[in-house]
PDB file of N, CA and C in Angstrom:
ATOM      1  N   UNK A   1       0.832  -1.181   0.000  1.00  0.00           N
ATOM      2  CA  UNK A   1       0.000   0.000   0.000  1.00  0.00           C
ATOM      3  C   UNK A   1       0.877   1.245   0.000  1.00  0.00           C
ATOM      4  N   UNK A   2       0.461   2.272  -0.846  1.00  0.00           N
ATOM      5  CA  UNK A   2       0.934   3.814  -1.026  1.00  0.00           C
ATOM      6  C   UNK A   2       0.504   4.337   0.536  1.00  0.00           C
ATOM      7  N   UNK A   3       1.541   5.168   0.949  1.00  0.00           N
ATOM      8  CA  UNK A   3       1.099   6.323   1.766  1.00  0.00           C
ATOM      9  C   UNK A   3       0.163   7.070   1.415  1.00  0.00           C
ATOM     10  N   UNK A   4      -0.192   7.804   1.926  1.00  0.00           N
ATOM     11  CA  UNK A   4      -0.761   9.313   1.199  1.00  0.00           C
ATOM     12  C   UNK A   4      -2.380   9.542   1.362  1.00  0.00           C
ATOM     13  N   UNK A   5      -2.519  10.373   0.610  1.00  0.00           N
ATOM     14  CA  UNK A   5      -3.880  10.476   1.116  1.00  0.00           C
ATOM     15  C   UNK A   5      -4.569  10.892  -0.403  1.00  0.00           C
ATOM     16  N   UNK A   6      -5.638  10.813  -0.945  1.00  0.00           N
ATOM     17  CA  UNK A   6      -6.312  10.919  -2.547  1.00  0.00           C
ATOM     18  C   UNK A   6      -7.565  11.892  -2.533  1.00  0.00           C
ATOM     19  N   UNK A   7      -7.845  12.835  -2.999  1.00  0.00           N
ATOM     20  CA  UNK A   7      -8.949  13.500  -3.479  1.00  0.00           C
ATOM     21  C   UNK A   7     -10.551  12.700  -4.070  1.00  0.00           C
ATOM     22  N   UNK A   8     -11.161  12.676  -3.134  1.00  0.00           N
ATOM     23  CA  UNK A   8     -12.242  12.049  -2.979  1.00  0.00           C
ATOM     24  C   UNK A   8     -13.736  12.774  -3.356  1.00  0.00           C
ATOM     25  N   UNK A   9     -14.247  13.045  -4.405  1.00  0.00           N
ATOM     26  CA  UNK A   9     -15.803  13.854  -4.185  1.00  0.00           C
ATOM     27  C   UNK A   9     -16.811  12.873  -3.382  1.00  0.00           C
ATOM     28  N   UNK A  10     -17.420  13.542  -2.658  1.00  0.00           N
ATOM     29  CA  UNK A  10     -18.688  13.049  -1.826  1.00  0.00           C
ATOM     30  C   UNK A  10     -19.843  14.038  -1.967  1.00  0.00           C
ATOM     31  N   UNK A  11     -20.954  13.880  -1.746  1.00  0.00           N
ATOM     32  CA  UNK A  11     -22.575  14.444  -1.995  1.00  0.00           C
ATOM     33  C   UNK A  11     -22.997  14.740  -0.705  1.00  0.00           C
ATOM     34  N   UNK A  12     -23.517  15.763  -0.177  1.00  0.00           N
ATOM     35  CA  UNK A  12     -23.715  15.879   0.709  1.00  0.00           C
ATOM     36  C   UNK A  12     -25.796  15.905   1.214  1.00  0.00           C
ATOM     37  N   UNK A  13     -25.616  15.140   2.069  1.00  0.00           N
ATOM     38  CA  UNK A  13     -27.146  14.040   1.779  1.00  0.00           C
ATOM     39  C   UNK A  13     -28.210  15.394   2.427  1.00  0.00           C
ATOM     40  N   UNK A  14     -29.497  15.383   2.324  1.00  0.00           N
ATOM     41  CA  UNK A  14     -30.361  16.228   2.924  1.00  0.00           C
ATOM     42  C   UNK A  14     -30.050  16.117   4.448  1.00  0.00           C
ATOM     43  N   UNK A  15     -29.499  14.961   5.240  1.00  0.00           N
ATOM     44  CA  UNK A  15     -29.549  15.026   6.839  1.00  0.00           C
ATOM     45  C   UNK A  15     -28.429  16.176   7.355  1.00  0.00           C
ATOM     46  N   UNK A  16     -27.480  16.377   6.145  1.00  0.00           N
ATOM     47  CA  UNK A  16     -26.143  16.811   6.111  1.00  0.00           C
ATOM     48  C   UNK A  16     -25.094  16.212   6.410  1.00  0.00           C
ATOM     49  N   UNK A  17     -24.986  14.737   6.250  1.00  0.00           N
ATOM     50  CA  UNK A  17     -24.039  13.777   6.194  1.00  0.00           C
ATOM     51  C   UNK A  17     -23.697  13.769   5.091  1.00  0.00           C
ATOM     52  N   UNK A  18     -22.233  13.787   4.889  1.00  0.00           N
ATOM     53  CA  UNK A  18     -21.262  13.165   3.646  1.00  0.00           C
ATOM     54  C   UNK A  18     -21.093  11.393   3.286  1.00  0.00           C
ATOM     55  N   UNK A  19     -21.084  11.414   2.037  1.00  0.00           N
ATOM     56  CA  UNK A  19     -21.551  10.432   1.403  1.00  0.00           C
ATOM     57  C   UNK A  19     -20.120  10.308   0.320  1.00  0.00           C
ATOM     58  N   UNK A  20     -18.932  10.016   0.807  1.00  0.00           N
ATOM     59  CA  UNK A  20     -17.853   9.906  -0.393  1.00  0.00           C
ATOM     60  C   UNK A  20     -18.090   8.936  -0.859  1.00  0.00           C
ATOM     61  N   UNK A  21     -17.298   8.800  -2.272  1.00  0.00           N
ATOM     62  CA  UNK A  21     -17.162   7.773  -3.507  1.00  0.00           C
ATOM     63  C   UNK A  21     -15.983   7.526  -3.146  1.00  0.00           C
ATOM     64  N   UNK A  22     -16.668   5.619  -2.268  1.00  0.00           N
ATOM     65  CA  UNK A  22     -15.914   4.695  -1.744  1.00  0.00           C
ATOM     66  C   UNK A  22     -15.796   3.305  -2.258  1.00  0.00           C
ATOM     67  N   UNK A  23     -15.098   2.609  -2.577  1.00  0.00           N
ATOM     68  CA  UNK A  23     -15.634   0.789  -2.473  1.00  0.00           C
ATOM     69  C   UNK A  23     -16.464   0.660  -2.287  1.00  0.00           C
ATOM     70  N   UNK A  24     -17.459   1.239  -0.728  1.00  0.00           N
ATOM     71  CA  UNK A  24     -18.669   0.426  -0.768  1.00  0.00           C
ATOM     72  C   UNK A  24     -19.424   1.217  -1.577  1.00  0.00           C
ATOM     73  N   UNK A  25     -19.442   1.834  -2.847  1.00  0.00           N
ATOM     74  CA  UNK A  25     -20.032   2.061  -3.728  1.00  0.00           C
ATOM     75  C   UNK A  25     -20.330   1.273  -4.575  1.00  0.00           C
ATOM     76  N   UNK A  26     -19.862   0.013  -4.382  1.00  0.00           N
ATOM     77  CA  UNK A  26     -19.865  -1.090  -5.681  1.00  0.00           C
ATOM     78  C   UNK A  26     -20.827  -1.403  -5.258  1.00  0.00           C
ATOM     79  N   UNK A  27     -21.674  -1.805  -6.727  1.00  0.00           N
ATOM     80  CA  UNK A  27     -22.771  -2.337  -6.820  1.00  0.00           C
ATOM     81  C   UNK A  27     -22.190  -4.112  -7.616  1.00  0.00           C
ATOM     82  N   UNK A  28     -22.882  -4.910  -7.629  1.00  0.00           N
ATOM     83  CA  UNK A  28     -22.919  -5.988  -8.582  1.00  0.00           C
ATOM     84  C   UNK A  28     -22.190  -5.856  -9.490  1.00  0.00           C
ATOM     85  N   UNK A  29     -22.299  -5.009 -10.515  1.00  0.00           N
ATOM     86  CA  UNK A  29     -21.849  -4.926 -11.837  1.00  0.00           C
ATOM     87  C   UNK A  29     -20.511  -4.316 -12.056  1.00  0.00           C
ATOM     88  N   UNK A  30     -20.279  -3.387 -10.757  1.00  0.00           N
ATOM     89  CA  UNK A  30     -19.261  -2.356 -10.756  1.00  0.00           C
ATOM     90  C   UNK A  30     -19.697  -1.463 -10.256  1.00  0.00           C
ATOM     91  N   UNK A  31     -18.961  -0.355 -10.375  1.00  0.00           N
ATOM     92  CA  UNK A  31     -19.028   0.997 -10.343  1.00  0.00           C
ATOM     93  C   UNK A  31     -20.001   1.589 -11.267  1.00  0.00           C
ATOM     94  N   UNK A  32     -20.755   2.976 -10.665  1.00  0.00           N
ATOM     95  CA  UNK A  32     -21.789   3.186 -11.940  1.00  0.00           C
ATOM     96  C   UNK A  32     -21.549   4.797 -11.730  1.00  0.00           C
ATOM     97  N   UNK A  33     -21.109   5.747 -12.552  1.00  0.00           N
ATOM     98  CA  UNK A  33     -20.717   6.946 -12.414  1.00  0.00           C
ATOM     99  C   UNK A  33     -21.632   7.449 -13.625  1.00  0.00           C
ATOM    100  N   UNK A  34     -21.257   8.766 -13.607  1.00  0.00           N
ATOM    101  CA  UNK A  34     -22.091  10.101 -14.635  1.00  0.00           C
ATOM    102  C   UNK A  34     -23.259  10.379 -14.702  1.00  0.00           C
ATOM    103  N   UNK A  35     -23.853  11.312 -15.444  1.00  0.00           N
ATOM    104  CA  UNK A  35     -24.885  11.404 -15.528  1.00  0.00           C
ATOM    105  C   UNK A  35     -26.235  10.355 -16.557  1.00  0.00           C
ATOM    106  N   UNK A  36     -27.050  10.399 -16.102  1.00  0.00           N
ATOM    107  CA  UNK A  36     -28.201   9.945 -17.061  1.00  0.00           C
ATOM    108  C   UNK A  36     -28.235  10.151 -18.438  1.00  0.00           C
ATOM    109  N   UNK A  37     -28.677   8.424 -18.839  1.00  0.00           N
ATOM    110  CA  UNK A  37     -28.235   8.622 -20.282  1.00  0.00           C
ATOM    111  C   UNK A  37     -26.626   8.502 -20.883  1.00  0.00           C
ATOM    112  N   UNK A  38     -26.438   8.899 -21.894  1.00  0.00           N
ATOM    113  CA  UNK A  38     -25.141   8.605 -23.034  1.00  0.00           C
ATOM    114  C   UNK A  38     -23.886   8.670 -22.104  1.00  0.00           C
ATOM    115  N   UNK A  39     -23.987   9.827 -21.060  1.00  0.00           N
ATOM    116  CA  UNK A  39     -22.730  10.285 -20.142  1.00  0.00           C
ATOM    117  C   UNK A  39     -22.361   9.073 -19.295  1.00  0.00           C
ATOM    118  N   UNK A  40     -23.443   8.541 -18.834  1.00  0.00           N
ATOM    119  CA  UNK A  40     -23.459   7.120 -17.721  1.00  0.00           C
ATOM    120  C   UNK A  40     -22.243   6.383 -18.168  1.00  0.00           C
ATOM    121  N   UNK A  41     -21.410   5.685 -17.160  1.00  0.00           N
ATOM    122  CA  UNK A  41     -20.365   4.728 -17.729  1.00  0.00           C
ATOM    123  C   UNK A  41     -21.204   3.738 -16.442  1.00  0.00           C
ATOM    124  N   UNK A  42     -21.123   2.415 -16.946  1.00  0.00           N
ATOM    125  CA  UNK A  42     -21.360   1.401 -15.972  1.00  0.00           C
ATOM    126  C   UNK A  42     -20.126   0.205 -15.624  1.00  0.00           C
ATOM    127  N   UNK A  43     -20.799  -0.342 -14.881  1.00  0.00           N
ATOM    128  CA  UNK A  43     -19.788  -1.661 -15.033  1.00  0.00           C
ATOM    129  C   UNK A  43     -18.472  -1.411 -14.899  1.00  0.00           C
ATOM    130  N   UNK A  44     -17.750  -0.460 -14.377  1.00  0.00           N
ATOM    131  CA  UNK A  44     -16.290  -0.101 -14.190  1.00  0.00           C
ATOM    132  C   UNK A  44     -15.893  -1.115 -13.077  1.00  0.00           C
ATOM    133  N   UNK A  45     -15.301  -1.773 -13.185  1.00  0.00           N
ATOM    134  CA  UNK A  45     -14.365  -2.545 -12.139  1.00  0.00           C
ATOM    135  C   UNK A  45     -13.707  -2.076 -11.030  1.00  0.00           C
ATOM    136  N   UNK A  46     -12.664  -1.138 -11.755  1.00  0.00           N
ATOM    137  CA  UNK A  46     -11.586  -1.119 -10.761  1.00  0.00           C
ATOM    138  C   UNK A  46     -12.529   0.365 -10.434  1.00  0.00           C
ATOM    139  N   UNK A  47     -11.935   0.346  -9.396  1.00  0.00           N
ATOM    140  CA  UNK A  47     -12.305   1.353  -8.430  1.00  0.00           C
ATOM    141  C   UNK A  47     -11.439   3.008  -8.782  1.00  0.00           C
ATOM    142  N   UNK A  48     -10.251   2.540  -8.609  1.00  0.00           N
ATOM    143  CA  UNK A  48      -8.895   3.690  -9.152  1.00  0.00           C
ATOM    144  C   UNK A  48      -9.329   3.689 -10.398  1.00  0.00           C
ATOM    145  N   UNK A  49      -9.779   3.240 -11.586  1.00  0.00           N
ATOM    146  CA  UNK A  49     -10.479   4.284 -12.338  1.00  0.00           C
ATOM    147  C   UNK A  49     -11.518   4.694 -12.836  1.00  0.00           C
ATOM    148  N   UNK A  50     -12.732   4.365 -12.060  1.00  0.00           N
ATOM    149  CA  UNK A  50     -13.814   4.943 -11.610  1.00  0.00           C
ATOM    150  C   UNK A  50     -13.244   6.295 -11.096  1.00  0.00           C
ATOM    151  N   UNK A  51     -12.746   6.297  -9.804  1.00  0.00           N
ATOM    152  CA  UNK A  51     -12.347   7.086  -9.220  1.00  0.00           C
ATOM    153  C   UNK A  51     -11.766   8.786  -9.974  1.00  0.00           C
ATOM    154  N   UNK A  52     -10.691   8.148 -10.680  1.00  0.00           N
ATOM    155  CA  UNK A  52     -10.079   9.133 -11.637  1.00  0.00           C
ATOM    156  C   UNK A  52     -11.337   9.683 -12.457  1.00  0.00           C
ATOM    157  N   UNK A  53     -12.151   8.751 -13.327  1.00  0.00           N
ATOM    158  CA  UNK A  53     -12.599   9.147 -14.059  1.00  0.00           C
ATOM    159  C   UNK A  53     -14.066  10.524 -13.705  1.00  0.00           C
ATOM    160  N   UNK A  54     -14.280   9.855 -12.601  1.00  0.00           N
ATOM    161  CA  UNK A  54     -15.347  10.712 -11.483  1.00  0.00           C
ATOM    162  C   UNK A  54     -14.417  12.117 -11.162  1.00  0.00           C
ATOM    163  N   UNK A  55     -13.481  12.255 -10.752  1.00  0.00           N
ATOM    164  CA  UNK A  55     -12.515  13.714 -10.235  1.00  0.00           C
ATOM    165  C   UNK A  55     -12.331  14.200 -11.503  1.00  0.00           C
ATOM    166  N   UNK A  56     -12.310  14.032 -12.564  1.00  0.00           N
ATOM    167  CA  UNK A  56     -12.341  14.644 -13.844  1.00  0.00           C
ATOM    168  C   UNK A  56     -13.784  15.236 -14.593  1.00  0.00           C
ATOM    169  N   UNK A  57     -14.803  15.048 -14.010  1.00  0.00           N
ATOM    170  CA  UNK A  57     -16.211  15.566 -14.193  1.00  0.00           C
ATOM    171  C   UNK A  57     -15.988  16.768 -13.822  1.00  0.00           C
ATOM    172  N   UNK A  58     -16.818  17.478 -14.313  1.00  0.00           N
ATOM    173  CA  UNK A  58     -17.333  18.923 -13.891  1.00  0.00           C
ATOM    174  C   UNK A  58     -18.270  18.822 -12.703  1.00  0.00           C
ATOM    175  N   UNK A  59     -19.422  17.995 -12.649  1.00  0.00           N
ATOM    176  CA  UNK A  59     -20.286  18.157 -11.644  1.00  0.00           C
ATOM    177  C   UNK A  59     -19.956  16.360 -11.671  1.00  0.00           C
ATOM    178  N   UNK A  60     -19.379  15.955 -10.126  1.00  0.00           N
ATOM    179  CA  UNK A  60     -19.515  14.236  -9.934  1.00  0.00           C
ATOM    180  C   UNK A  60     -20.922  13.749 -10.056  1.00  0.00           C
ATOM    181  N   UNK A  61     -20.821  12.398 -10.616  1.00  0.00           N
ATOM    182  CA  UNK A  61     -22.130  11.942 -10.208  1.00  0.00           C
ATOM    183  C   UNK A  61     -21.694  10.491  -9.874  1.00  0.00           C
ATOM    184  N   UNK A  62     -22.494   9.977  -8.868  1.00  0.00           N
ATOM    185  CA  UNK A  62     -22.242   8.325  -8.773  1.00  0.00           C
ATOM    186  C   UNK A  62     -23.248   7.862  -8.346  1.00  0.00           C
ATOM    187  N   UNK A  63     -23.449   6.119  -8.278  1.00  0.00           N
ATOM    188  CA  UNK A  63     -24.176   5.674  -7.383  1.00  0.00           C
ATOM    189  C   UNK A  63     -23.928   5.218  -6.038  1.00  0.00           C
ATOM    190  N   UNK A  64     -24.771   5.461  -5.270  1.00  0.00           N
ATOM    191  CA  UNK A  64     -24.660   4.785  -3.937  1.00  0.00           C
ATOM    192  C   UNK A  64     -26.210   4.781  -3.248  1.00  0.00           C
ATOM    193  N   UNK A  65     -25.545   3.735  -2.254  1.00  0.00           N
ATOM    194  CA  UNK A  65     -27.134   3.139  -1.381  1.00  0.00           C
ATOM    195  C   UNK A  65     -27.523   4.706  -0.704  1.00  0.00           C
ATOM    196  N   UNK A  66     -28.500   4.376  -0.512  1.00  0.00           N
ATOM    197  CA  UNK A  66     -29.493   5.457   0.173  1.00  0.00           C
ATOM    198  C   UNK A  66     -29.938   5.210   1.417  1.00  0.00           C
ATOM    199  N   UNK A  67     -30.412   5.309   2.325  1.00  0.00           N
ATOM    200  CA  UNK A  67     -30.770   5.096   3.724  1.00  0.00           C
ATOM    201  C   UNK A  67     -31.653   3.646   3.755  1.00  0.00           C
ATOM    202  N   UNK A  68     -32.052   3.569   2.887  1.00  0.00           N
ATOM    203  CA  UNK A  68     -33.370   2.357   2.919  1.00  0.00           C
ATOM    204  C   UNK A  68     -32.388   0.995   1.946  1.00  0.00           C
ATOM    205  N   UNK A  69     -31.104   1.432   1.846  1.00  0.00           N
ATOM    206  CA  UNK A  69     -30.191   0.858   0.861  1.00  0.00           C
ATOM    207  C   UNK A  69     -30.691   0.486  -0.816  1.00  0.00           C
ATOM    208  N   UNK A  70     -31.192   1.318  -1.266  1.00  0.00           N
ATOM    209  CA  UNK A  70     -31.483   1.420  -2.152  1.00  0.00           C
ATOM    210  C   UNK A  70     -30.470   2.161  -3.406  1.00  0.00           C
ATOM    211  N   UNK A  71     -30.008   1.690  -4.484  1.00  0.00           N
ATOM    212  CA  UNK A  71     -28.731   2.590  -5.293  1.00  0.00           C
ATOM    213  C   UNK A  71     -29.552   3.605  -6.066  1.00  0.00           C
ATOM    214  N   UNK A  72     -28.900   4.700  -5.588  1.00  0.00           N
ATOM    215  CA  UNK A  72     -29.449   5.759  -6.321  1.00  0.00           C
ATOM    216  C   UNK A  72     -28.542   6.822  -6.836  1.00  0.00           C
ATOM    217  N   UNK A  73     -28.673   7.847  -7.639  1.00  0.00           N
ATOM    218  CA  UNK A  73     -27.479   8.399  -8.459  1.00  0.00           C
ATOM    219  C   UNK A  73     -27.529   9.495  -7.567  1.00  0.00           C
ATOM    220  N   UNK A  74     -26.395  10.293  -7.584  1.00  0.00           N
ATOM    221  CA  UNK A  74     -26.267  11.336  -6.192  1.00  0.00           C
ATOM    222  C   UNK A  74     -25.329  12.956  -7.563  1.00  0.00           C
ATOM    223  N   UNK A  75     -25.496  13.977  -7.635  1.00  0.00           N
ATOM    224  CA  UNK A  75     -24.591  14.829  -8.220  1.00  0.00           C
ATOM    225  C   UNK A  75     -24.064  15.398  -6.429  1.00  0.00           C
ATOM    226  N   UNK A  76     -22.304  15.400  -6.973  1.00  0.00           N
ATOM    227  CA  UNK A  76     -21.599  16.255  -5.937  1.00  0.00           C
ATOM    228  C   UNK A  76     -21.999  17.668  -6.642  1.00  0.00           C
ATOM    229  N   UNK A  77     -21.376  18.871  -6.009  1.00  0.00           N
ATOM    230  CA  UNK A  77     -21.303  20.369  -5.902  1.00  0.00           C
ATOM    231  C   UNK A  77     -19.308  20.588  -6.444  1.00  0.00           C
ATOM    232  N   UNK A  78     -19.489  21.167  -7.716  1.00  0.00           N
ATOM    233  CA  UNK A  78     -17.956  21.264  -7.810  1.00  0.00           C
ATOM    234  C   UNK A  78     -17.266  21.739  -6.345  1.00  0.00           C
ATOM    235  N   UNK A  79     -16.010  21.098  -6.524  1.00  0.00           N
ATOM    236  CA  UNK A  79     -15.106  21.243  -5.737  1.00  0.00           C
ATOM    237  C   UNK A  79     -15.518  20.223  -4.317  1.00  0.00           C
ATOM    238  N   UNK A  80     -16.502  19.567  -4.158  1.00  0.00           N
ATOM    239  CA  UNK A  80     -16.773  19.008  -2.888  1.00  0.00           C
ATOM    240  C   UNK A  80     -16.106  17.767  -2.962  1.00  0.00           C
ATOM    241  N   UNK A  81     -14.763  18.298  -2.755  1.00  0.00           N
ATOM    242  CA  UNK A  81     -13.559  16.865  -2.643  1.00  0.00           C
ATOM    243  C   UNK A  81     -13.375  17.015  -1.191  1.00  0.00           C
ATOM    244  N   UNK A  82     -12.411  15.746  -0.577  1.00  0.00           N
ATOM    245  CA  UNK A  82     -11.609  15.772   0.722  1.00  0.00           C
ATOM    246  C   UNK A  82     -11.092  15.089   0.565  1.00  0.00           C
ATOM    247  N   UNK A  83      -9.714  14.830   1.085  1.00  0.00           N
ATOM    248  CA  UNK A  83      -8.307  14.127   1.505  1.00  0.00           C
ATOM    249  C   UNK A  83      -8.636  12.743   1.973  1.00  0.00           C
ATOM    250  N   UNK A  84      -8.837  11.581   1.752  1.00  0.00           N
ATOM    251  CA  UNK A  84      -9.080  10.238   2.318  1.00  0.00           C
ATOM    252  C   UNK A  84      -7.900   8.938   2.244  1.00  0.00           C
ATOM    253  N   UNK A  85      -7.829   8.666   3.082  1.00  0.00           N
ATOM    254  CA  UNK A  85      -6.207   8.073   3.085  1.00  0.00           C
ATOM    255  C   UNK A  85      -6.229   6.644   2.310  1.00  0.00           C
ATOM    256  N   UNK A  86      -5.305   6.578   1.008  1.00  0.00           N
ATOM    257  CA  UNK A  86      -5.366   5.791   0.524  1.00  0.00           C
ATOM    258  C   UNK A  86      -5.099   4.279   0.737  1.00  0.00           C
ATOM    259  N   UNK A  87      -4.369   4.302   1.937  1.00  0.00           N
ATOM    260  CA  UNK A  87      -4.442   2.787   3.202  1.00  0.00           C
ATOM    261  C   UNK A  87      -5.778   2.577   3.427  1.00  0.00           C
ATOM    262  N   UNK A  88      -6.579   3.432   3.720  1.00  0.00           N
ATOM    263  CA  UNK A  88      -8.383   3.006   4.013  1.00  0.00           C
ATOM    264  C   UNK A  88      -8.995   2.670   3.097  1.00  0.00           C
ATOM    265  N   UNK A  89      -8.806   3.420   1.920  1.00  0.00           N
ATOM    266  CA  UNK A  89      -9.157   3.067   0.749  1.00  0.00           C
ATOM    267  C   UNK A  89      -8.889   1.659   0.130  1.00  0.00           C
ATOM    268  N   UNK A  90      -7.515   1.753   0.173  1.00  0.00           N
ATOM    269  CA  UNK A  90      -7.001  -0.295  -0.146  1.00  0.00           C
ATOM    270  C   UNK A  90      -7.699  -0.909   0.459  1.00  0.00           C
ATOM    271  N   UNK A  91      -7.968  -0.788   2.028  1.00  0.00           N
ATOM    272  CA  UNK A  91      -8.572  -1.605   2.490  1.00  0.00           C
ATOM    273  C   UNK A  91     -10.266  -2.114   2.253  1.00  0.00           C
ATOM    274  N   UNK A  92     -10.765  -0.943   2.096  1.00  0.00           N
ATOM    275  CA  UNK A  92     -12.069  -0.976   1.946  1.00  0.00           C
ATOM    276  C   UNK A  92     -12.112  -2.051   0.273  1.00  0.00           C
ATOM    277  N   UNK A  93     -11.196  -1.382  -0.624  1.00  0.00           N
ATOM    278  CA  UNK A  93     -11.253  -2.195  -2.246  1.00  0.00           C
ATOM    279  C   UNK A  93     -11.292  -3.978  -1.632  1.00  0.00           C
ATOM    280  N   UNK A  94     -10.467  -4.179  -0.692  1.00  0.00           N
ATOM    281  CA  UNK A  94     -10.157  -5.532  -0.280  1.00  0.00           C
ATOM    282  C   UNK A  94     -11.672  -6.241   0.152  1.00  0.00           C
ATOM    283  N   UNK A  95     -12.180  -5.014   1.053  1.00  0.00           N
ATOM    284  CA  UNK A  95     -13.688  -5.146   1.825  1.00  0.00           C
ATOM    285  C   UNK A  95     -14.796  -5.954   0.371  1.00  0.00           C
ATOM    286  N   UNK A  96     -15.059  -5.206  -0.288  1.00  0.00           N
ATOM    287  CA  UNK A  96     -15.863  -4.723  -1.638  1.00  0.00           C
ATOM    288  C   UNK A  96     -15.856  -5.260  -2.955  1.00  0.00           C
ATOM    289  N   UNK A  97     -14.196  -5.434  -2.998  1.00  0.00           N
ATOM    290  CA  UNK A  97     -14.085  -5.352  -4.755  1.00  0.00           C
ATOM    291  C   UNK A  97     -13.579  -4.167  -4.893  1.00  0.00           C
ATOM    292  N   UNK A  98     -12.904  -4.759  -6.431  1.00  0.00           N
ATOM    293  CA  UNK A  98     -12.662  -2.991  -7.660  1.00  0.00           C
ATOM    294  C   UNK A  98     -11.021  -2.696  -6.803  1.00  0.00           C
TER     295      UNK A  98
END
């Protein structure tokens, strides 16, 4: 595992809890990023480039469970990144997949 720490977008939910784009974002198929329609990429595997490919959007979008665990598509707010340590991250890929 790398040291360090990686630029992460997360959505910030109506309760006002943060919601980063993690491993346990995997669904079945993969990773499911972008927007609705043509933009959508599905089925991404690896996680690191999901990941990349999500920090390169203008506005993030991903899926993740919802309170009732339900997958639903979430848009971040440009710039709503944070620092998440890429040791947690390995670990969680190990947890998950991708």
């Amino acid at each position: 595992m790398t040291d360090g720490f990686v630029r992460v977008p997360f959505y910030v939910e109506e309760s006002g809890k943060k919601t980063f784009f993690l491993p346990d974002c995997r669904m079945s198929g993969g990773y499911e990023i972008g927007a609705r329609g043509k933009e959508k990429e599905r089925g991404i595997e690896s996680y690191w480039t999901a990941l990349d490919k999500l920090v390169a959007m203008e506005q993030p979008r991903f899926r993740r469970r919802n309170e009732q665990g339900n997958f639903g598509t979430v848009t971040c707010q440009p710039g709503d990144v944070e620092e998440v340590s890429r040791s947690f991250i390995e670990l969680e890929c190990a947890k998950h997949g991708g």
